[in-house]
C-alpha atoms as a PDB file:
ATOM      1  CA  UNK A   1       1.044 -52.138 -57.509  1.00  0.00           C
ATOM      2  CA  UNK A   2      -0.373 -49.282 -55.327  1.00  0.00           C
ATOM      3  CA  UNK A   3       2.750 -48.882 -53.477  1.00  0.00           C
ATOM      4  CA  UNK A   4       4.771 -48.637 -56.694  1.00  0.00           C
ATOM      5  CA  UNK A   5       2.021 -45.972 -57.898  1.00  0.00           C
ATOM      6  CA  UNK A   6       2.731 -44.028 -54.798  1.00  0.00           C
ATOM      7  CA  UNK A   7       6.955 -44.340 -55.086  1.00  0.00           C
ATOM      8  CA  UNK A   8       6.554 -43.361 -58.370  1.00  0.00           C
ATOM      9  CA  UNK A   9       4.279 -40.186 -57.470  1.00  0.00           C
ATOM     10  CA  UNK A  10       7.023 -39.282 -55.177  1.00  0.00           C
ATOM     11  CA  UNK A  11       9.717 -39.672 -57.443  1.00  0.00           C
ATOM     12  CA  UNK A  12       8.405 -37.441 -59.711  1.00  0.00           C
ATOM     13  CA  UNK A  13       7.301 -34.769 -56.755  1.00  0.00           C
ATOM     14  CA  UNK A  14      10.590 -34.678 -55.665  1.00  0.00           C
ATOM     15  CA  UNK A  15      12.253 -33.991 -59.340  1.00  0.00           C
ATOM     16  CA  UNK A  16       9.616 -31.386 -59.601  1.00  0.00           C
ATOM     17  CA  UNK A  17      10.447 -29.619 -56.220  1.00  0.00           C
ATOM     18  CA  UNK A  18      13.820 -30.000 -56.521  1.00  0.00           C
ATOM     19  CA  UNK A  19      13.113 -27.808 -60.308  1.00  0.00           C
ATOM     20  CA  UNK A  20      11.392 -25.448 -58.660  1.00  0.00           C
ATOM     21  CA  UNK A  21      14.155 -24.962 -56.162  1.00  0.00           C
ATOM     22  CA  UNK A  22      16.815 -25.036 -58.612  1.00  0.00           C
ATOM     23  CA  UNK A  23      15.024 -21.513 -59.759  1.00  0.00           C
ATOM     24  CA  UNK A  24      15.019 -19.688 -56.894  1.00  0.00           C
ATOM     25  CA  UNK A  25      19.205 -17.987 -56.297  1.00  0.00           C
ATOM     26  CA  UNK A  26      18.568 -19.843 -52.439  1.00  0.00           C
ATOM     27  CA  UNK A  27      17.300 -23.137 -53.836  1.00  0.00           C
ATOM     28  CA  UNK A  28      19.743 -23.296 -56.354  1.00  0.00           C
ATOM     29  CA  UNK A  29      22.666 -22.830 -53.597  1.00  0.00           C
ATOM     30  CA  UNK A  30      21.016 -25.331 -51.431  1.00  0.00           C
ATOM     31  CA  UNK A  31      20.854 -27.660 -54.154  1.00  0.00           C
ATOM     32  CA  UNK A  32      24.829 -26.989 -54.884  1.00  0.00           C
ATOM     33  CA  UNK A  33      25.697 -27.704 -51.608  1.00  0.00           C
ATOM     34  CA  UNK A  34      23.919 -30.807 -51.000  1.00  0.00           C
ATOM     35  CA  UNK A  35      25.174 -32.021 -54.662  1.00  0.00           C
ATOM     36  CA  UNK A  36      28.808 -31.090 -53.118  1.00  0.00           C
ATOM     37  CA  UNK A  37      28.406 -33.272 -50.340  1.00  0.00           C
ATOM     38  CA  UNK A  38      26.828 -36.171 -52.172  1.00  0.00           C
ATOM     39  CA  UNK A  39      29.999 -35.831 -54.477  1.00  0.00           C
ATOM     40  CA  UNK A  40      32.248 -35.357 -51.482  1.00  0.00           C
ATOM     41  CA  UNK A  41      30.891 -38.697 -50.090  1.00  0.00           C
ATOM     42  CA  UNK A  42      30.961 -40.784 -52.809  1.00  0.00           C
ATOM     43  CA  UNK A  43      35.037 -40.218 -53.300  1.00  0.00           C
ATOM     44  CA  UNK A  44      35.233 -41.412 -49.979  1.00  0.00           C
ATOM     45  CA  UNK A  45      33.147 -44.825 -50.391  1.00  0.00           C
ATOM     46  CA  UNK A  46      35.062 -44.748 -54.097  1.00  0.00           C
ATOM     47  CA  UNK A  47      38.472 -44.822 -52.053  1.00  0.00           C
ATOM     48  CA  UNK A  48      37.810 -46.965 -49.312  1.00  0.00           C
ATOM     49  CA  UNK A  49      36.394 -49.490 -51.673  1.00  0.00           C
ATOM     50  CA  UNK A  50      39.633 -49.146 -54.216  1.00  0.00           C
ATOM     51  CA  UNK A  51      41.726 -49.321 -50.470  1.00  0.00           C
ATOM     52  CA  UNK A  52      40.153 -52.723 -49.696  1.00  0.00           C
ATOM     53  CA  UNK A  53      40.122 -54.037 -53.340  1.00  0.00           C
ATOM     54  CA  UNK A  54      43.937 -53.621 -53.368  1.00  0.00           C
ATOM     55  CA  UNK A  55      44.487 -55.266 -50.127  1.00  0.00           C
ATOM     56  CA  UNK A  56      42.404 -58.505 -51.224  1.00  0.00           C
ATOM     57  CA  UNK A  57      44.178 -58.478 -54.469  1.00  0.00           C
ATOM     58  CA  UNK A  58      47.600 -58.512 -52.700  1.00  0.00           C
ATOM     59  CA  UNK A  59      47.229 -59.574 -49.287  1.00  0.00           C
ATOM     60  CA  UNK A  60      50.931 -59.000 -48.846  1.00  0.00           C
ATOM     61  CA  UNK A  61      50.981 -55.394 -48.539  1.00  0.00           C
ATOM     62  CA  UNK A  62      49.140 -55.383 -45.488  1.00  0.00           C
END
């Protein structure tokens, strides 16, 4: 239970930082960029995964 206490303390640090960031013009860049290349990365797992899922589907394309 203390260990959740503590992940849960950070959790909410990190949303609170991450507000405070979002105000400042610098922050608020950083925090565009980063959210670009979360986005960027996650069409590439989305693809790759769709990629693979169409192969197992139909083996017969490959």
């Amino acid at each position: 239970m203390k260990t959740f206490l503590w992940f849960l303390i950070g959790v909410i640090g990190g949303f609170v930082a991450a507000h405070f960031m979002n105000k400042d013009p610098r922050g608020h860049d950083l925090l565009a960029d980063v959210d670009a290349r979360i986005t960027e990365f996650t069409g590439i797992l989305s693809d790759a995964y769709r990629d693979q899922e169409a192969r197992l589907v139909d083996p017969s394309d490959a």
